[in-house]
N, C-alpha and C. Protein backbone atom coordinates (compact mmCIF):
# COMPACT_ATOMS: atom_id res chain seq x y z
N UNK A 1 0.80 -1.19 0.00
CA UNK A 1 0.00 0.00 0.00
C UNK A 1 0.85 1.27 0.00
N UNK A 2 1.81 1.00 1.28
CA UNK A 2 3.17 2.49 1.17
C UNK A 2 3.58 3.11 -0.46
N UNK A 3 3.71 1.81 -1.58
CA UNK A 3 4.25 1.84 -2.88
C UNK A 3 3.15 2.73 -3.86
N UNK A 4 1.75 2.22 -3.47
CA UNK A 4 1.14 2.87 -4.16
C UNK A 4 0.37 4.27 -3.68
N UNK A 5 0.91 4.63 -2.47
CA UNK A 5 0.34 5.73 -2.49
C UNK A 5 1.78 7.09 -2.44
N UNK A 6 2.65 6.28 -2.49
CA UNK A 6 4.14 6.85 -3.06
C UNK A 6 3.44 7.22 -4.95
N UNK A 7 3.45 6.52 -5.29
CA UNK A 7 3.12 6.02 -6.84
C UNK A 7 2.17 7.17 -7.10
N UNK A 8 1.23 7.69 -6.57
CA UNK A 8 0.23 8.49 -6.92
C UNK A 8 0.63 9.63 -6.55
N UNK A 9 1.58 10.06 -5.02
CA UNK A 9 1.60 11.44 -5.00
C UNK A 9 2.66 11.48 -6.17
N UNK A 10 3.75 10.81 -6.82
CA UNK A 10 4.54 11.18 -7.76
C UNK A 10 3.76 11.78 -8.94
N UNK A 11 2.89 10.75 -8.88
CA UNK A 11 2.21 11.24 -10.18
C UNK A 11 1.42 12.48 -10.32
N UNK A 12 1.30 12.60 -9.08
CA UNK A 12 0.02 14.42 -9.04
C UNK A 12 0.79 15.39 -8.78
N UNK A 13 2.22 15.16 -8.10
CA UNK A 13 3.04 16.17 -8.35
C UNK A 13 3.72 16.26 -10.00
N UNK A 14 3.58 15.49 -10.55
CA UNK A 14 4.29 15.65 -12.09
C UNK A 14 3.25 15.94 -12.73
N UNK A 15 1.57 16.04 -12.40
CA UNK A 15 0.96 16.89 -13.03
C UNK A 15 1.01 18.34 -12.55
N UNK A 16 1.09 18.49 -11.56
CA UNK A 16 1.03 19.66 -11.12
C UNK A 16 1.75 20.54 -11.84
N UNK A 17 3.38 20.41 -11.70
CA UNK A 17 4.78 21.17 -12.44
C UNK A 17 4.08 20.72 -13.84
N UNK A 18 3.31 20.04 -14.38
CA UNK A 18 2.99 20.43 -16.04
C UNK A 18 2.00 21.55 -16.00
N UNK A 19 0.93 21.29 -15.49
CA UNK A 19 0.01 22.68 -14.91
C UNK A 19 0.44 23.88 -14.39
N UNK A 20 1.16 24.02 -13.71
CA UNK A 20 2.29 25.48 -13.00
C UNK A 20 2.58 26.27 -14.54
N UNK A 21 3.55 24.79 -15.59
CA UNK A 21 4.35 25.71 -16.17
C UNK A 21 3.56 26.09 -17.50
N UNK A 22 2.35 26.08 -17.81
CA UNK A 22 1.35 26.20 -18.91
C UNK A 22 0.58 27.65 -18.11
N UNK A 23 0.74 27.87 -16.90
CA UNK A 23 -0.13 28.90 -16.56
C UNK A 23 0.31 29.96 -17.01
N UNK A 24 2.12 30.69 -16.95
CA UNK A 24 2.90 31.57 -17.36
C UNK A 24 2.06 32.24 -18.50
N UNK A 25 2.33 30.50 -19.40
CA UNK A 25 2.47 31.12 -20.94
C UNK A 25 0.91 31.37 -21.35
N UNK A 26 -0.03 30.80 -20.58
CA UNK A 26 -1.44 30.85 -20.91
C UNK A 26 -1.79 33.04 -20.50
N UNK A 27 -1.11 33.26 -19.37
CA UNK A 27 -1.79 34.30 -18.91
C UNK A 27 -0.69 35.39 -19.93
N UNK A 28 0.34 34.81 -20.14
CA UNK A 28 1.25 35.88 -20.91
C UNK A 28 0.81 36.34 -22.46
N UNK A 29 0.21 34.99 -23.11
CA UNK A 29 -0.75 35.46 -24.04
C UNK A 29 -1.83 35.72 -23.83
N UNK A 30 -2.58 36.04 -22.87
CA UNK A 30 -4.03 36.56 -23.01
C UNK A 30 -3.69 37.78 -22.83
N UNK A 31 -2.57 38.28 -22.11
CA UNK A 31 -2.20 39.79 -21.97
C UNK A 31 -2.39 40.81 -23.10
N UNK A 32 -2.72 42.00 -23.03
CA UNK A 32 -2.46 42.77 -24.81
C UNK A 32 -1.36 43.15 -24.63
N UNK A 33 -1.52 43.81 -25.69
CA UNK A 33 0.20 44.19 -25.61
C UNK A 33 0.06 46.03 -26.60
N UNK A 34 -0.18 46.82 -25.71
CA UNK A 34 -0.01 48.39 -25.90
C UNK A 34 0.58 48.67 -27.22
N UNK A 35 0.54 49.32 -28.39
CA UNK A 35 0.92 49.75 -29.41
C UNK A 35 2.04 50.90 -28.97
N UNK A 36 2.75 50.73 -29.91
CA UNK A 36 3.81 52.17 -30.03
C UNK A 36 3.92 52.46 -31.32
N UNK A 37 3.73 54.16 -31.33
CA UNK A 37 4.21 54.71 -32.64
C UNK A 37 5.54 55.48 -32.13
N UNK A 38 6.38 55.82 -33.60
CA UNK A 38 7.42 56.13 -33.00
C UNK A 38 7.46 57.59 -34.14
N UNK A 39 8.07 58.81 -33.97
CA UNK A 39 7.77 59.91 -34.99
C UNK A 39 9.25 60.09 -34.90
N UNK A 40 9.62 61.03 -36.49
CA UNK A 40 11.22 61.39 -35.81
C UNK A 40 11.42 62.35 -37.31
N UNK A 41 12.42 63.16 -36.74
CA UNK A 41 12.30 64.35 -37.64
C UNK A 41 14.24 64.56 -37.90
N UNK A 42 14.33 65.42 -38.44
CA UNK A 42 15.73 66.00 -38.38
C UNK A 42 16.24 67.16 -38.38
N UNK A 43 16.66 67.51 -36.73
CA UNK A 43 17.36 68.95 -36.92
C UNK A 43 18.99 69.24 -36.28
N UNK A 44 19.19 68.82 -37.72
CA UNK A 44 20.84 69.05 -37.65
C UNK A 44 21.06 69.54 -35.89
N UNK A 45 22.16 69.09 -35.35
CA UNK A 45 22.57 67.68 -35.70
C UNK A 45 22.71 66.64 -35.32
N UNK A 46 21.37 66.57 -34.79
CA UNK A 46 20.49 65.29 -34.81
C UNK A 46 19.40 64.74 -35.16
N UNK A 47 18.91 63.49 -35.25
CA UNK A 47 17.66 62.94 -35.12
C UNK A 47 17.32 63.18 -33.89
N UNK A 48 15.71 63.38 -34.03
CA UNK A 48 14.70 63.57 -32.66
C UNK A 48 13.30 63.49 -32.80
N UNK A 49 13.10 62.83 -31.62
CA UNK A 49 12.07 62.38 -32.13
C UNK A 49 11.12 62.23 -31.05
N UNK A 50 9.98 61.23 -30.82
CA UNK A 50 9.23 60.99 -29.72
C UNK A 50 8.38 59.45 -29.57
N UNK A 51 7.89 58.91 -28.67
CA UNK A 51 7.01 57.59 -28.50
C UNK A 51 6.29 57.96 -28.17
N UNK A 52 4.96 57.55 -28.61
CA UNK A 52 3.26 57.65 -28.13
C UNK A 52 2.46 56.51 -27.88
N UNK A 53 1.99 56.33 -26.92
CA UNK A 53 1.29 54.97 -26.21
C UNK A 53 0.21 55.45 -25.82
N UNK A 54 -0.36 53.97 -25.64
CA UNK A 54 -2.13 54.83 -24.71
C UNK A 54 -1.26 54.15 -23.29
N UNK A 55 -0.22 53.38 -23.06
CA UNK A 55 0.17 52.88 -21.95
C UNK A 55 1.38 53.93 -21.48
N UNK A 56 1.63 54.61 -20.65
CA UNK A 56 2.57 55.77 -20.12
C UNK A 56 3.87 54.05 -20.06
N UNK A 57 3.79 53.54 -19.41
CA UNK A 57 4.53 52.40 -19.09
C UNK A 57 5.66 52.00 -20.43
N UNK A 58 5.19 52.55 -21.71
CA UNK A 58 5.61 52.17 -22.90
C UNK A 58 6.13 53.25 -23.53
N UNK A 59 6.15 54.39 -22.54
CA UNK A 59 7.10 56.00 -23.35
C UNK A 59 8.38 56.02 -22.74
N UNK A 60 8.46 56.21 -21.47
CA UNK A 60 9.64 56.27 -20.84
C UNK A 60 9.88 55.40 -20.46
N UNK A 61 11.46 55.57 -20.46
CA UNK A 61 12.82 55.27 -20.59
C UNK A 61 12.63 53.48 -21.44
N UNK A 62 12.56 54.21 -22.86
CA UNK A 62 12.49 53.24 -23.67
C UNK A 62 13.74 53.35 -24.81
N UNK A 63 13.96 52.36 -24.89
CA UNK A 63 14.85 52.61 -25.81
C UNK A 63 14.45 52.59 -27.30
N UNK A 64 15.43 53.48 -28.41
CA UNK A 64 15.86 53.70 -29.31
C UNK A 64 16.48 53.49 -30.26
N UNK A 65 16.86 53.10 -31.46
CA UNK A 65 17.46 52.78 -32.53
C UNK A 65 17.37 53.69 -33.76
N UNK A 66 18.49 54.68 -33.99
CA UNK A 66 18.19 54.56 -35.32
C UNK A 66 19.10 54.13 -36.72
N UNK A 67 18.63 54.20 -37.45
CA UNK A 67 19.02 53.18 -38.49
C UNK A 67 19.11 53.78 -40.28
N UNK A 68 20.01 53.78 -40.99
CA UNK A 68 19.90 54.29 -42.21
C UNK A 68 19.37 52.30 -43.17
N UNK A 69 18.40 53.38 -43.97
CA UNK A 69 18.62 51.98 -45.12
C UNK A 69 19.93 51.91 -46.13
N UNK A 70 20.07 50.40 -46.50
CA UNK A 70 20.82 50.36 -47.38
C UNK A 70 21.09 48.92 -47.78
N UNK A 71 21.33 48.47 -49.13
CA UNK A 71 21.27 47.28 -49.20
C UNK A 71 22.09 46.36 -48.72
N UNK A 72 21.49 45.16 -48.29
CA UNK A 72 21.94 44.17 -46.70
C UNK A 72 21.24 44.64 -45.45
N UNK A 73 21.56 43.91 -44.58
CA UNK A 73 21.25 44.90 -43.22
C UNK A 73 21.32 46.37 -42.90
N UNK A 74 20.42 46.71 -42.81
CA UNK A 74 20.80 48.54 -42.35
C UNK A 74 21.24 48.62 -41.16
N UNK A 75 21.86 50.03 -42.04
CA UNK A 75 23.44 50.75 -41.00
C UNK A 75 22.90 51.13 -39.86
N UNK A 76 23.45 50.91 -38.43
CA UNK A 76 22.73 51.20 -37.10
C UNK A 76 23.35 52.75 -37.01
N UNK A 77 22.83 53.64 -36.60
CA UNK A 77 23.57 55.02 -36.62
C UNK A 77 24.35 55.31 -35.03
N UNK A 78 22.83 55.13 -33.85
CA UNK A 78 22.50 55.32 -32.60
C UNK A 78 21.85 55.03 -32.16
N UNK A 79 21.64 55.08 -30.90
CA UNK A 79 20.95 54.75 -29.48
C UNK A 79 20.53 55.95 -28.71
N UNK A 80 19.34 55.85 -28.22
CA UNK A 80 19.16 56.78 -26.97
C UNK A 80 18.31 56.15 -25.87
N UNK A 81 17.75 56.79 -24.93
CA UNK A 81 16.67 56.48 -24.42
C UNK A 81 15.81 57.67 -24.29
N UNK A 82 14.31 57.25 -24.41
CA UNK A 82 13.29 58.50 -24.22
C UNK A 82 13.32 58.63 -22.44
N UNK A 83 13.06 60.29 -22.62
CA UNK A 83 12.81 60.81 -21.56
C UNK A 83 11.70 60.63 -20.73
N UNK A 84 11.13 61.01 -19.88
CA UNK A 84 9.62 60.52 -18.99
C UNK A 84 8.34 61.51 -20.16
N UNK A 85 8.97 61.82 -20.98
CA UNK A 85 7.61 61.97 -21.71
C UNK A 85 7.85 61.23 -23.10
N UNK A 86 8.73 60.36 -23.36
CA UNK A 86 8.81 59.82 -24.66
C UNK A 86 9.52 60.21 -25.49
N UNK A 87 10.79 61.76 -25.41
CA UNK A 87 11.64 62.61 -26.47
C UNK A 87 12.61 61.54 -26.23
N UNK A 88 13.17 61.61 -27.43
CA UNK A 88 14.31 61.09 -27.83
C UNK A 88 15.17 61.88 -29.03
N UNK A 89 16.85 61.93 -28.74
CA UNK A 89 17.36 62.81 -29.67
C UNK A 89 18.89 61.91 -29.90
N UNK A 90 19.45 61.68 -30.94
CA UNK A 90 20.13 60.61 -31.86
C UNK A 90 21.61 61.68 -32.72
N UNK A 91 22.44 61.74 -31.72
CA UNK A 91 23.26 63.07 -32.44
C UNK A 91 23.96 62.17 -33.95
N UNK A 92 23.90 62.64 -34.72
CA UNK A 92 24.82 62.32 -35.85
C UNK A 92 25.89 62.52 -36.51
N UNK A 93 26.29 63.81 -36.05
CA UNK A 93 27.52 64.83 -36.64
C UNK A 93 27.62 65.04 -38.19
N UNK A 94 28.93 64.64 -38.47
CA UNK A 94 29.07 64.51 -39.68
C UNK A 94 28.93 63.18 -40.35
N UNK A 95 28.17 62.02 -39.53
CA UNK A 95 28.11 60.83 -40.44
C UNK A 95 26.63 60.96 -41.41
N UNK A 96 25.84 62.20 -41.56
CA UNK A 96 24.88 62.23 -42.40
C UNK A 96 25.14 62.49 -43.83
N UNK A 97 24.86 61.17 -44.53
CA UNK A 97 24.82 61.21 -45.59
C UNK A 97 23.38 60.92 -46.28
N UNK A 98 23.61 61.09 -47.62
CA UNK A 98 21.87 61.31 -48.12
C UNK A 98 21.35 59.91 -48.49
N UNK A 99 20.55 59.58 -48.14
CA UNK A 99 19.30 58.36 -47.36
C UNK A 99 18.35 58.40 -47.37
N UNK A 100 18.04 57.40 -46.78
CA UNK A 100 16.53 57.14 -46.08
C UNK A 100 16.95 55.98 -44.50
N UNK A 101 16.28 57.19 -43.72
CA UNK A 101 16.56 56.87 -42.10
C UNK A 101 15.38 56.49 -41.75
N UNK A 102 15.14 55.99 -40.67
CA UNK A 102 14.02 55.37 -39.75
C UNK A 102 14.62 55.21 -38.12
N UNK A 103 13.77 54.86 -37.18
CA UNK A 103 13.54 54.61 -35.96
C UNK A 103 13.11 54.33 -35.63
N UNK A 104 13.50 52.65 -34.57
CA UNK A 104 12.50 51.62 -34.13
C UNK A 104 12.69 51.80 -32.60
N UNK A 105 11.39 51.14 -32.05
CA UNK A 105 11.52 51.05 -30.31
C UNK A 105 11.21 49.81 -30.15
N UNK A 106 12.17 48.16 -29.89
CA UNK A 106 11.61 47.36 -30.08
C UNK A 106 11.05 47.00 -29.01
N UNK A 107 10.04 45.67 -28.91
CA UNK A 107 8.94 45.86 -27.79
C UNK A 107 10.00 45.21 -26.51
N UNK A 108 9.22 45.77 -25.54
CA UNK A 108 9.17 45.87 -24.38
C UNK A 108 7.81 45.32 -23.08
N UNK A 109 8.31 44.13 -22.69
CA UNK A 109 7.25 43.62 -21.48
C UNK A 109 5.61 43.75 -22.46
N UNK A 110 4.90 44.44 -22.22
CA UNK A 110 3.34 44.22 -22.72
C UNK A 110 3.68 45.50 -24.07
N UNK A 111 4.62 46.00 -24.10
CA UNK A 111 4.57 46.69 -25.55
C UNK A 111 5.00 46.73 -26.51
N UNK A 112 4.29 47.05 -27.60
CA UNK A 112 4.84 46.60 -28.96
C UNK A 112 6.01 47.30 -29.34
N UNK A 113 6.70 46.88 -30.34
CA UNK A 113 7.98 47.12 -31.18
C UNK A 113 6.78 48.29 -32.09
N UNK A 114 7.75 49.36 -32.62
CA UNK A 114 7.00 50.61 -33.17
C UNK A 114 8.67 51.07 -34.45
N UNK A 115 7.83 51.40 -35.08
CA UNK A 115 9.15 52.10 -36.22
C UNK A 115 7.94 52.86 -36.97
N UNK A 116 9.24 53.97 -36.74
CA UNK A 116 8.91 55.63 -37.38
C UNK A 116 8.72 55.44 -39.14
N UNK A 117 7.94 56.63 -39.76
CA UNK A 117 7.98 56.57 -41.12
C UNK A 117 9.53 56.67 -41.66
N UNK A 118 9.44 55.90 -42.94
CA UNK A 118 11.13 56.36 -43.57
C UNK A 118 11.63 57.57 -43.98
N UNK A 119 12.49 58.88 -43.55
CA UNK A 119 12.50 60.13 -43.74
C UNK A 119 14.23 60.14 -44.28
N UNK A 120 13.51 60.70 -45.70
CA UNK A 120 14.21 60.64 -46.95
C UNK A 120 15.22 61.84 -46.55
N UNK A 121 16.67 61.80 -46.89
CA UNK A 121 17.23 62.96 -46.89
C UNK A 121 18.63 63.18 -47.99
N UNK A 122 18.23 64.08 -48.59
CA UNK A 122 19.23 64.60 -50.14
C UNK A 122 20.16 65.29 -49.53
């Protein structure tokens, strides 16, 4: 009798740790996940720009990327992080050459990855 009631708690504890570890991923996808847009402009001499969320949690201190196109992988320029309202500014100096730039915020905990329109420059 000792064997089989050994035998059964093994077994309801090895359901259990299968049940525990399905709960994570069950509640992590039912979660939404907040949108980000990302805007960004250019005034010599830098990029600058901003993040907009309906979640405050998803503006600040987020990070930044920006990025020139070009064929292969595009060229990484910089990094920043937004401020507690979402500004972000990307100095460039003299590595601006004429392109097409963009800026991504990739996601973060419940928020989405966001990239700015492509802003063409002659």
């Amino acid at each position: 009798m000792p064997d089989r009631c050994r035998a059964l708690f093994i077994a309801l504890a090895v359901a259990a740790v299968g049940v525990g570890a399905l709960l994570p991923a069950v509640s992590a996808s039912a979660a939404t996940r907040s949108p980000t847009k990302v805007a960004v402009s250019l005034k010599f001499p830098a990029f600058h720009g901003g993040l907009q969320s309906p979640r405050s949690a998803c503006v600040s201190n987020r990070g930044v990327r920006l990025y020139r196109e070009k064929s292969g992988p595009d060229k990484l320029l910089g990094t920043d992080r937004t401020d507690a309202s979402g500004k972000w500014s990307i100095p460039i100096g003299k590595r601006l050459i004429s392109g097409s730039y963009y800026a991504k915020a990739p996601a973060r905990g419940n928020c989405k990855a966001g990239k700015s329109k492509v802003l063409p420059v002659d």
